[in-house]
C-alpha atoms as a PDB file:
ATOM      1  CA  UNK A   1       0.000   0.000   0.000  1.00  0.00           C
ATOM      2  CA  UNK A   2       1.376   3.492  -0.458  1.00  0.00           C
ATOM      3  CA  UNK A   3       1.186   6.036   2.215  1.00  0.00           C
ATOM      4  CA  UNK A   4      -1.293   8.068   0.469  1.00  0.00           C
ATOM      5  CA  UNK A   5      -4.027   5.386   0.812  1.00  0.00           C
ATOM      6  CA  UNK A   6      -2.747   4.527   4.542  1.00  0.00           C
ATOM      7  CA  UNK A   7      -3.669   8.395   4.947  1.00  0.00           C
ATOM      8  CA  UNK A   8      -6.896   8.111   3.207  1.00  0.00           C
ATOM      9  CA  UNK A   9      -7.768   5.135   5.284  1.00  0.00           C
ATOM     10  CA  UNK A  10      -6.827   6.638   8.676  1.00  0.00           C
ATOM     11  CA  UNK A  11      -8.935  10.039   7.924  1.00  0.00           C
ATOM     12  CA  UNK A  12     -11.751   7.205   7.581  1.00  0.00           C
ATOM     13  CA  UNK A  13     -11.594   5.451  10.598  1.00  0.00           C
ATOM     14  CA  UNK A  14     -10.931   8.962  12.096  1.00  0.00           C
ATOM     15  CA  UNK A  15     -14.208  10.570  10.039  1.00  0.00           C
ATOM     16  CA  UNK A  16     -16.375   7.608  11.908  1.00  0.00           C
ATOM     17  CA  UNK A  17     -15.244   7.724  15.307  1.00  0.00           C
ATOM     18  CA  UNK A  18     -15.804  11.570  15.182  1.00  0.00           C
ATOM     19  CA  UNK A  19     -19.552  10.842  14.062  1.00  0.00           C
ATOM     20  CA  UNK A  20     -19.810   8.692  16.810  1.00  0.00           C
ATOM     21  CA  UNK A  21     -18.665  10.606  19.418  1.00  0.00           C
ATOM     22  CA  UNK A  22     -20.481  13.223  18.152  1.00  0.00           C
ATOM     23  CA  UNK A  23     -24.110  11.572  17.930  1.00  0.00           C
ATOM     24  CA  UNK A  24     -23.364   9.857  21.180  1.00  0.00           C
ATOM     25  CA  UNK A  25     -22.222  13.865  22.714  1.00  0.00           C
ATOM     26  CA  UNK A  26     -25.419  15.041  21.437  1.00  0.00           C
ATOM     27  CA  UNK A  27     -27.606  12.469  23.526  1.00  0.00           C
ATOM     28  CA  UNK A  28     -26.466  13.615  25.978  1.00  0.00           C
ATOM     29  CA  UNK A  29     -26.234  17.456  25.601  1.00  0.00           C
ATOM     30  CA  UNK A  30     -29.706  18.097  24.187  1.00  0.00           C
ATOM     31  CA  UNK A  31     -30.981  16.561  27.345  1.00  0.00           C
ATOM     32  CA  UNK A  32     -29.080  18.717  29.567  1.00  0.00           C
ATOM     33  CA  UNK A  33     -31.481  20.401  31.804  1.00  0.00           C
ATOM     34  CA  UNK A  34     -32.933  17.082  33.174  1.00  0.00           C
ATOM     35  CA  UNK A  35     -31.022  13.951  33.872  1.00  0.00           C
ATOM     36  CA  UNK A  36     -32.224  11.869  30.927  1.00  0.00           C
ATOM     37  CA  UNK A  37     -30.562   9.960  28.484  1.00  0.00           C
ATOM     38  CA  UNK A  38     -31.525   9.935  25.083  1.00  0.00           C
ATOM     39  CA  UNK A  39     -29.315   7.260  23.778  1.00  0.00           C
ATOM     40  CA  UNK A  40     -32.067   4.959  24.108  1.00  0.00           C
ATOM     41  CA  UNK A  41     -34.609   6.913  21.442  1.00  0.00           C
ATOM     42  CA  UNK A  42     -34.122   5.585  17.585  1.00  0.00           C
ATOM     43  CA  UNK A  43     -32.849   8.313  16.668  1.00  0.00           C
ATOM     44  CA  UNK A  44     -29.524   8.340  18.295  1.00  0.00           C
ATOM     45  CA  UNK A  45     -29.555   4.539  18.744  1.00  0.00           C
ATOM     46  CA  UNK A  46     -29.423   3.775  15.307  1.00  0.00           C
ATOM     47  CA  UNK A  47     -26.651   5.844  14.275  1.00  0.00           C
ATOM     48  CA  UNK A  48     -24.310   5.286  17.302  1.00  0.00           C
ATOM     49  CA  UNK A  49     -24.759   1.479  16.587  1.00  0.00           C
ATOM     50  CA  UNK A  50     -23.755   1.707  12.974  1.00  0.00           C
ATOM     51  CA  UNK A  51     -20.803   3.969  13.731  1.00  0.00           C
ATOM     52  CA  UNK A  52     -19.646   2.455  17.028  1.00  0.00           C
ATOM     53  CA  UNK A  53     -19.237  -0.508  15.007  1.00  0.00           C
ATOM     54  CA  UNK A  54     -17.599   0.932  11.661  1.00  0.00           C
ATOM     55  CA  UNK A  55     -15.423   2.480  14.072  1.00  0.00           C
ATOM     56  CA  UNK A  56     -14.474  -0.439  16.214  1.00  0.00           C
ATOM     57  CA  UNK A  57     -14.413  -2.867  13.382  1.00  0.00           C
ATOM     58  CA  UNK A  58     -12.002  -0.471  11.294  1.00  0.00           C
ATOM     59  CA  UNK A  59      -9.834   0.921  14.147  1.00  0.00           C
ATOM     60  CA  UNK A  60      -8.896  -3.784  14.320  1.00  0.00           C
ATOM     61  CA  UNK A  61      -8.105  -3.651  10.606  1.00  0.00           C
ATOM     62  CA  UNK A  62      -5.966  -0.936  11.017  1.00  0.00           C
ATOM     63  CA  UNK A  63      -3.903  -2.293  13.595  1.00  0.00           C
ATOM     64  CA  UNK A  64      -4.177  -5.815  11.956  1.00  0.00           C
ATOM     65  CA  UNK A  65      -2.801  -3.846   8.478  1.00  0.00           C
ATOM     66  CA  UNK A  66      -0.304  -2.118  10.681  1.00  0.00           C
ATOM     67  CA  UNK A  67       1.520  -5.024  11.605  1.00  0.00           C
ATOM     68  CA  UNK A  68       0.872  -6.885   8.068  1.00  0.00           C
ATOM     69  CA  UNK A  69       1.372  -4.284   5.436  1.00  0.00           C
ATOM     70  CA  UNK A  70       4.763  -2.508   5.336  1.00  0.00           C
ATOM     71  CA  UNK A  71       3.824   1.392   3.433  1.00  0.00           C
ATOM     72  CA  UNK A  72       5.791   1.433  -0.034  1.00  0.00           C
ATOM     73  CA  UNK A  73       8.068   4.575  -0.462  1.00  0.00           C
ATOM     74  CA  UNK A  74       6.999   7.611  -2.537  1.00  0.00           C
ATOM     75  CA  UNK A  75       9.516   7.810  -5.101  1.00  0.00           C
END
């Protein structure tokens, strides 16, 4: 692999834990004046689940890759 796409492929993994964190920040921010949760409502549940996972599942192929792929030089 060249570095390039290592690059591309960390700003990924980085792009999905940032949605993520963000959806999961909101749930709890827009409830802030009471002590509920909102995690549990579809609307955040649905997305944190898909990106929790994208992010978990590509943050182990990165480190699996990391150890496996050796990044070609740019000539």
């Amino acid at each position: 692999m060249k570095i390039n796409q290592l690059v591309m492929l960390v700003f990924l993994v980085q792009g999905a834990g940032a949605i993520f964190y963000t959806v999961f920040l909101a749930s709890y921010a827009l409830a802030l004046p009471s002590n509920e949760v909102l995690h549990h409502l579809p609307v955040f549940k649905i997305p944190i689940s898909i990106f929790g996972a994208l992010f978990i599942l590509s943050t182990i192929v990165l480190l699996i890759l990391s150890f496996i792929i050796k990044p070609e030089k740019q000539a």
